[in-house]
Protein backbone atom coordinates (compact mmCIF):
# COMPACT_ATOMS: atom_id res chain seq x y z
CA UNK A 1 0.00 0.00 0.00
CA UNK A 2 1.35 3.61 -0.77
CA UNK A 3 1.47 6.09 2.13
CA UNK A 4 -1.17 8.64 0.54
CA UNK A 5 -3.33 5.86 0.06
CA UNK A 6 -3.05 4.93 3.58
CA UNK A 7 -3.48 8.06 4.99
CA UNK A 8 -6.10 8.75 3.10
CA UNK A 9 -8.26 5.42 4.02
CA UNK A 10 -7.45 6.61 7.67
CA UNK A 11 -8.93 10.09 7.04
CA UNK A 12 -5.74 11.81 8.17
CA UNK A 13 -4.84 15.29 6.41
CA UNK A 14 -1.25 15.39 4.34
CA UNK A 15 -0.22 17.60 1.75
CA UNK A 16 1.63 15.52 -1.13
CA UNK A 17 5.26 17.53 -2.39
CA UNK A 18 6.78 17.20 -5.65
CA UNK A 19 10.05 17.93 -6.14
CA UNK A 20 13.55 16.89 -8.24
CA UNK A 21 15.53 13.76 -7.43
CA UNK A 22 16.61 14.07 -4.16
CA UNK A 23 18.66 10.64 -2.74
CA UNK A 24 19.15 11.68 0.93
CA UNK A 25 16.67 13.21 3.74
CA UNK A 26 19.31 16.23 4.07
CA UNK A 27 19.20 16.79 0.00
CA UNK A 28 15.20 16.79 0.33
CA UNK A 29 15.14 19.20 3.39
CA UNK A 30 17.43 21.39 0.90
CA UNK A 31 14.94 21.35 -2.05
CA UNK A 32 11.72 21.93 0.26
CA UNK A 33 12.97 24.55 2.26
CA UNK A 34 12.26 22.55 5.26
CA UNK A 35 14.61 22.36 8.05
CA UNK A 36 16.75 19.38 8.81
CA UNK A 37 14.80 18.75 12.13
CA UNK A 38 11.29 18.28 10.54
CA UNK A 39 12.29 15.65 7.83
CA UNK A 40 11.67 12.05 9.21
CA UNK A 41 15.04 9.58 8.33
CA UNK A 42 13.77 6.15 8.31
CA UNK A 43 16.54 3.57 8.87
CA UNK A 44 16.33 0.48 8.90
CA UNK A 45 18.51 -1.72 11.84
CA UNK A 46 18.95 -5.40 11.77
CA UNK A 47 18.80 -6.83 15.57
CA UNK A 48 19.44 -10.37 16.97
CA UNK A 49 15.18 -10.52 17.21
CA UNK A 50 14.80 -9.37 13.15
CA UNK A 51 14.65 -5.62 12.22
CA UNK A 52 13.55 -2.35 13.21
CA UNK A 53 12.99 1.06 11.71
CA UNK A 54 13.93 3.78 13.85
CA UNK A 55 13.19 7.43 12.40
CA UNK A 56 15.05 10.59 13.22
CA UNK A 57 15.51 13.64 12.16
CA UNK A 58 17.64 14.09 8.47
CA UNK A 59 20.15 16.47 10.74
CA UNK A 60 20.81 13.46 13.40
CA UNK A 61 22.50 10.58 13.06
CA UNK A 62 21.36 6.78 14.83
CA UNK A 63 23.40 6.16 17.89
CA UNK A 64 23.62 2.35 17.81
CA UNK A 65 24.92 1.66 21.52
CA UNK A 66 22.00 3.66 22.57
CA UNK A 67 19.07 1.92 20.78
CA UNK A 68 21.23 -1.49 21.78
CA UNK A 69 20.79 -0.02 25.43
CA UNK A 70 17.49 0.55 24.85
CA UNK A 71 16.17 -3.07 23.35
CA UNK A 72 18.21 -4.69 25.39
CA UNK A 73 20.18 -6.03 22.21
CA UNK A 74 23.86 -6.47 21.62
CA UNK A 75 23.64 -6.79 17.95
CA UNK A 76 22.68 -3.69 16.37
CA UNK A 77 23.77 -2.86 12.93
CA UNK A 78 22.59 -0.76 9.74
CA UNK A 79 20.99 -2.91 7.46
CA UNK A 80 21.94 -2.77 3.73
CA UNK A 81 20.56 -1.75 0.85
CA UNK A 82 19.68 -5.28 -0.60
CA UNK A 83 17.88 -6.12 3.07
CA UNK A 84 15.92 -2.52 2.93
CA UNK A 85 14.83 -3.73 -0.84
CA UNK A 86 13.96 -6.91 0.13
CA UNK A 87 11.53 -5.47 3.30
CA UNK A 88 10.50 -2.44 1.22
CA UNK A 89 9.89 -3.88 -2.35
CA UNK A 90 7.46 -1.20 -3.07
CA UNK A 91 9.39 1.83 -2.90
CA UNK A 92 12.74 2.97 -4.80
CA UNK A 93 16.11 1.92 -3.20
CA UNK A 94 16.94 4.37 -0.04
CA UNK A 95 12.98 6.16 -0.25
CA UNK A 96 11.25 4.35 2.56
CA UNK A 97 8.70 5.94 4.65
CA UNK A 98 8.42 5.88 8.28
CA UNK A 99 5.85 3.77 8.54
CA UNK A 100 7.29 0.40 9.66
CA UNK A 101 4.41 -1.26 10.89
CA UNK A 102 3.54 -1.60 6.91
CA UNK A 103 6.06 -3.76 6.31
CA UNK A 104 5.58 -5.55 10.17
CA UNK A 105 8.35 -4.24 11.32
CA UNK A 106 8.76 -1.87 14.82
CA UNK A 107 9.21 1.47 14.67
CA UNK A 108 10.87 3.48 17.14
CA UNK A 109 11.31 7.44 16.89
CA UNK A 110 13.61 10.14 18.13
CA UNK A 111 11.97 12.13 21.17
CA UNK A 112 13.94 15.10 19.06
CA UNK A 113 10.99 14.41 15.98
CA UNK A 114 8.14 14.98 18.42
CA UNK A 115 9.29 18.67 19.38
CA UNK A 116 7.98 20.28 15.24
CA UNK A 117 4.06 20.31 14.68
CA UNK A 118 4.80 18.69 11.52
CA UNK A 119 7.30 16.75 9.82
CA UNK A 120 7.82 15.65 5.82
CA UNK A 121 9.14 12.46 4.21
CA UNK A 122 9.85 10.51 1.48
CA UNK A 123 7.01 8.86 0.49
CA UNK A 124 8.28 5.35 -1.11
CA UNK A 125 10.48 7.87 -4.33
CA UNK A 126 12.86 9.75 -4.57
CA UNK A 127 10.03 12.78 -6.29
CA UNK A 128 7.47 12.44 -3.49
CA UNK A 129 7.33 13.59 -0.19
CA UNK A 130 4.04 13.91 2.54
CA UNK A 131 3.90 16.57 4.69
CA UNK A 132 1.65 15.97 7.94
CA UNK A 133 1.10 16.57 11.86
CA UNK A 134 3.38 14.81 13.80
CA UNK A 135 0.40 14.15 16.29
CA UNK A 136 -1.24 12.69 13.13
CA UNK A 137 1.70 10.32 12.24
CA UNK A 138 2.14 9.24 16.14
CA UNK A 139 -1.91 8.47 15.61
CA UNK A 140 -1.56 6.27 12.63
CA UNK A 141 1.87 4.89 13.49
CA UNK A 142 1.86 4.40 17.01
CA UNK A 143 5.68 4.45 17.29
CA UNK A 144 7.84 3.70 20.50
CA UNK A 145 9.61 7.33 21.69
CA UNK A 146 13.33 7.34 23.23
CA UNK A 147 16.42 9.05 22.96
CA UNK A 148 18.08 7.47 19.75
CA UNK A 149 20.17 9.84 18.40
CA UNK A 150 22.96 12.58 18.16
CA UNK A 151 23.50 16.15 16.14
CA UNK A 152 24.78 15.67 13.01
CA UNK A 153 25.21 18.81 10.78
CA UNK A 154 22.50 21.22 10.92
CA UNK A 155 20.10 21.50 7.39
């Protein structure tokens, strides 16, 4: 299922963005005009227990001994790009949305995410992003909240 559809069987407002090719969260913020700390990263982590998508903002970066800490995992890692095209078939290589529980996976997201009204992602291509509520994705998404991450450079 595509995100607009989904959000749009749910009844939940988004506004759909066009824009060129962008291949990274940080490029996108650039080309919307949207700062770093309201686009939503997906990543996608590979655990001893399967994976998990933990989203944070495109100027953070994952800190792996944290979310370790936090699941109570020692085996943390990035997952590649073959395992991310394998889970997210659906949507061009490095454009997943934040959505996780799609694809039956766990999401977790960066307390830092919550602080913005609204935050913007890819939406499954590298042309498409959704803009929406935070409150609105928490509703729909119903994501676990911790500390995951630290300051990267600022968008």
């Amino acid at each position: 299922m595509k995100i607009d559809e989904l959000l749009t069987s749910r009844h939940v407002p988004f506004q759909a963005l066009h824009h060129p090719p962008a291949f990274t969260a940080c490029r996108m913020a650039q080309m919307l005009h949207v700062p770093g700390q309201e686009v939503a990263k997906p990543v996608l982590l590979r655990t001893g227990r399967g994976y998990v998508l933990v989203v944070v903002p495109a100027n953070r970066f994952v800190d792996l001994q944290r979310i370790r800490e936090w699941l109570g995992e020692e085996h943390v890692e990035m997952a590649c790009e073959d395992e991310m095209d394998q889970i997210f078939p659906n949507c061009d290589r490095g454009s997943i949305p934040p959505f996780g529980s799609i694809y039956r996976l766990h999401t977790l997201v960066d307390d830092s995410l919550a602080q913005d009204e609204e935050i913007v992602f890819q939406a499954g291509t590298h042309e498409e992003a959704i803009r929406m509520s935070y409150h609105d994705y928490e509703v729909v998404e119903h994501p676990l909240r911790g500390d995951f991450t630290y300051h990267g450079s600022t968008v």
